[in-house]
Protein backbone atom coordinates (compact mmCIF):
# COMPACT_ATOMS: atom_id res chain seq x y z
CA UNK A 1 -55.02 -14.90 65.19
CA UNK A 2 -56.49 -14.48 61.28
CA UNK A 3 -60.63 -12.86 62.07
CA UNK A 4 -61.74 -14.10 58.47
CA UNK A 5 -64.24 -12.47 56.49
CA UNK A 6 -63.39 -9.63 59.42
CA UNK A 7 -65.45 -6.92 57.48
CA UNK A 8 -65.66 -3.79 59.74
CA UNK A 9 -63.10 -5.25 62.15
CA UNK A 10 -65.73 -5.98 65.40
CA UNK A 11 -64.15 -9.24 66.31
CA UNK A 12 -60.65 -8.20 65.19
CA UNK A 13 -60.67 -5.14 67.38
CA UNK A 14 -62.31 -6.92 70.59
CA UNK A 15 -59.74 -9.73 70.22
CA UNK A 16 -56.52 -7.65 69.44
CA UNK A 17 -56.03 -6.26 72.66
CA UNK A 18 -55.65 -9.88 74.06
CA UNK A 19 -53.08 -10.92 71.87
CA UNK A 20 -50.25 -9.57 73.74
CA UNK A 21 -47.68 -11.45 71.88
CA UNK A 22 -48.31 -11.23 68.36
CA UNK A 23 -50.90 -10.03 65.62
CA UNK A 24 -54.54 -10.06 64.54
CA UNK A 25 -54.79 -11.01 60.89
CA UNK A 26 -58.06 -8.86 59.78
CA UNK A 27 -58.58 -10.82 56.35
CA UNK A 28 -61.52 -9.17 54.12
CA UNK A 29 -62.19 -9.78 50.40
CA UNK A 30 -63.26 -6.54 50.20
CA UNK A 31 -60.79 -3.37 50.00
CA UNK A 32 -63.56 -1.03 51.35
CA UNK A 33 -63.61 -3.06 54.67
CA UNK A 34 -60.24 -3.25 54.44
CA UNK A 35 -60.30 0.52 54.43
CA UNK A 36 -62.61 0.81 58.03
CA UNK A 37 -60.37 -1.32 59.79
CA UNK A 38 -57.42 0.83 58.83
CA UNK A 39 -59.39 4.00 60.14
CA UNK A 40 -59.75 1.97 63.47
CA UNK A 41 -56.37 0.66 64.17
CA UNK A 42 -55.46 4.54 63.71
CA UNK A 43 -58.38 5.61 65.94
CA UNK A 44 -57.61 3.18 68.44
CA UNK A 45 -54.08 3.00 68.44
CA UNK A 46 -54.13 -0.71 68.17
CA UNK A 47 -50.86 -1.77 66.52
CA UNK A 48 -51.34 -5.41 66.46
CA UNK A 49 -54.15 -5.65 63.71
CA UNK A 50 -52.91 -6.14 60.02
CA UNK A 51 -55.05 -5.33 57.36
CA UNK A 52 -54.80 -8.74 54.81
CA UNK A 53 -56.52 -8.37 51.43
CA UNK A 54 -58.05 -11.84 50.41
CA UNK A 55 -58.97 -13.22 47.20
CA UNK A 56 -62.35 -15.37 46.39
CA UNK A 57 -59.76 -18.57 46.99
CA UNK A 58 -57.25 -17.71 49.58
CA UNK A 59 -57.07 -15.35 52.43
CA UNK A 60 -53.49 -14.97 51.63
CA UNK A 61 -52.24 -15.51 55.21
CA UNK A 62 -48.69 -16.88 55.87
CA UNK A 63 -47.67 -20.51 55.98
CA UNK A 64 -47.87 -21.95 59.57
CA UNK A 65 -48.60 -18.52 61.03
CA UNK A 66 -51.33 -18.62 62.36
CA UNK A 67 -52.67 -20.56 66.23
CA UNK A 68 -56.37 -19.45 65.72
CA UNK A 69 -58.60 -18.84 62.45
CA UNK A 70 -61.80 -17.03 63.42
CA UNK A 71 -64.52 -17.17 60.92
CA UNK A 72 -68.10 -15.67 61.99
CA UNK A 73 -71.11 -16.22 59.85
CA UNK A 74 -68.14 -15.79 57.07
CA UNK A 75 -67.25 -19.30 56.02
CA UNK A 76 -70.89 -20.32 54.18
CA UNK A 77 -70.74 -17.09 52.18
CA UNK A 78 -67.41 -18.32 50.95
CA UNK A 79 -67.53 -18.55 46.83
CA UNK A 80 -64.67 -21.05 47.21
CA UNK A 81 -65.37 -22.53 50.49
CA UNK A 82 -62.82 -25.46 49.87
CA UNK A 83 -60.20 -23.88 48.51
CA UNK A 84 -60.02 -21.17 51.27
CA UNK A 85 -59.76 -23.68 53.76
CA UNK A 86 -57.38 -25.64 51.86
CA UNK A 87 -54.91 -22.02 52.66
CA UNK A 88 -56.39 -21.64 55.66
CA UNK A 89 -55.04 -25.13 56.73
CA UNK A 90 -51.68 -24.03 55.19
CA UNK A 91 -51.74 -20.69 57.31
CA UNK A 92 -52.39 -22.54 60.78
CA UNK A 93 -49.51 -23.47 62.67
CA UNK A 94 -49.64 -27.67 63.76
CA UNK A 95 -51.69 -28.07 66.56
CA UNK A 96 -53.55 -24.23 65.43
CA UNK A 97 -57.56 -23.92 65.54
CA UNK A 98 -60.07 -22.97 63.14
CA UNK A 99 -63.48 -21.80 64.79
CA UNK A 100 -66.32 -21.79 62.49
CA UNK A 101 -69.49 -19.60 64.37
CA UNK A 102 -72.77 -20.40 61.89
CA UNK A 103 -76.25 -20.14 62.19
CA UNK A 104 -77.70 -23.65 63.11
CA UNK A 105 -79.22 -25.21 60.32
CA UNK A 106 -80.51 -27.72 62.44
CA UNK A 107 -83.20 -25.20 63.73
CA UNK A 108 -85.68 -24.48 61.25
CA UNK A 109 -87.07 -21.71 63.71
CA UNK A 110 -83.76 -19.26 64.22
CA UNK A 111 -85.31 -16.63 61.75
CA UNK A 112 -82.93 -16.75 58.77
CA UNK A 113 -83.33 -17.76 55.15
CA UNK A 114 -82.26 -21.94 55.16
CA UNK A 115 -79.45 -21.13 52.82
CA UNK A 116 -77.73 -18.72 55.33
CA UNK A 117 -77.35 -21.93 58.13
CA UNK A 118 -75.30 -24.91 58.26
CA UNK A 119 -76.02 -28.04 60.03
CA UNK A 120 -73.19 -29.53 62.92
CA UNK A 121 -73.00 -32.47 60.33
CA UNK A 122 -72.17 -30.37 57.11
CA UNK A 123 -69.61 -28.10 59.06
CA UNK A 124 -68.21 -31.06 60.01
CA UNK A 125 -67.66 -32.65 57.04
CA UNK A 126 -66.38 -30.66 54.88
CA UNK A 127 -63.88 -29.61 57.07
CA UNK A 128 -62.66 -33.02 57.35
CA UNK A 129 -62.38 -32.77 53.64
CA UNK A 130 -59.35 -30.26 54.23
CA UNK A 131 -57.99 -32.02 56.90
CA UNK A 132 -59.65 -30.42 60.09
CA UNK A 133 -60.40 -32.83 62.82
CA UNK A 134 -63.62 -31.82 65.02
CA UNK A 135 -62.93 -30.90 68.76
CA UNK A 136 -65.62 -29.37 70.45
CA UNK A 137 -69.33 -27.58 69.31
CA UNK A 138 -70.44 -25.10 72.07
CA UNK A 139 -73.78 -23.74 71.84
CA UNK A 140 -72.73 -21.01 74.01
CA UNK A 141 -74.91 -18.58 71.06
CA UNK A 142 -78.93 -18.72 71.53
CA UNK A 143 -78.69 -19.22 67.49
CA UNK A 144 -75.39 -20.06 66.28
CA UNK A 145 -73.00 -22.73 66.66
CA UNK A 146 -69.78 -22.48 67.68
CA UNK A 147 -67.55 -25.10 66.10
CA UNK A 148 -63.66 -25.69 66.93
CA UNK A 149 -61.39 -27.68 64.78
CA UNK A 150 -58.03 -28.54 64.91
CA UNK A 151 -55.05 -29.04 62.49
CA UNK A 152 -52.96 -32.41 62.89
CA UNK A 153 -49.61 -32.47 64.75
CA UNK A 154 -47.78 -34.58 62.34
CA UNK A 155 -44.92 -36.84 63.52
């Protein structure tokens, strides 16, 4: 599992301890971050979390390594949204999901400025652009969706 844009580690660390076979990718642009998730994987004595230092364009995760790509309210502060999906495509095994939680730009009431939301419709296709195919939306958040795509099997 790759938690991108994982900052402090609170996904990474709630999801690590159900990956029983394999790792938790913590990928963070940001060496401080990078830094706090270290200090936790020590305090908690979780040994399936590794610490990945991204850049602005790729989350530097290995090719076909990855079943799940986790990005919460990460992917629309992306500088190079494209381009780090582009890897992120490359990182996820066939068949592997990318699972995009954003505020709903559809809902002009959820309390956040308009440029911090993303509409069903843009999410979706853009990550066509890089090859994702759209599975599922689950409004399972009171203000964010929760959007699952999937990387081609090819043959």
């Amino acid at each position: 599992v790759a938690d991108i844009g994982a900052g402090t580690g609170y996904m990474t660390f709630r999801i690590a301890p159900n990956v029983l076979d394999g790792k938790v990718f913590a990928v963070d642009i940001q060496p401080e971050m990078l830094d706090i998730i270290d200090f936790f994987k020590k305090e908690t004595k979780i040994d399936n979390v590794e610490p990945v230092l991204a850049t602005a364009t790729n989350p530097n995760l290995p090719p076909e390594s990855v079943d799940l790509a986790l990005m919460v309210d990460a992917y629309l502060e992306f500088e190079y949204p494209k381009e780090v999906m582009e890897e992120v495509v490359k990182s996820l095994k066939p068949g592997g999901k990318a699972v995009l939680v954003e505020y709903r730009g559809e809902n002009p009431f959820i309390s956040i400025k308009r440029l911090h939301k993303m509409t069903q419709k843009q999410v979706k296709k853009e990550m066509k652009a890089v090859g994702l195919t759209w599975k599922e939306t689950k409004e399972l958040l009171p203000e964010q969706h929760l959007m699952i795509f999937e990387k081609e099997v090819s043959g």
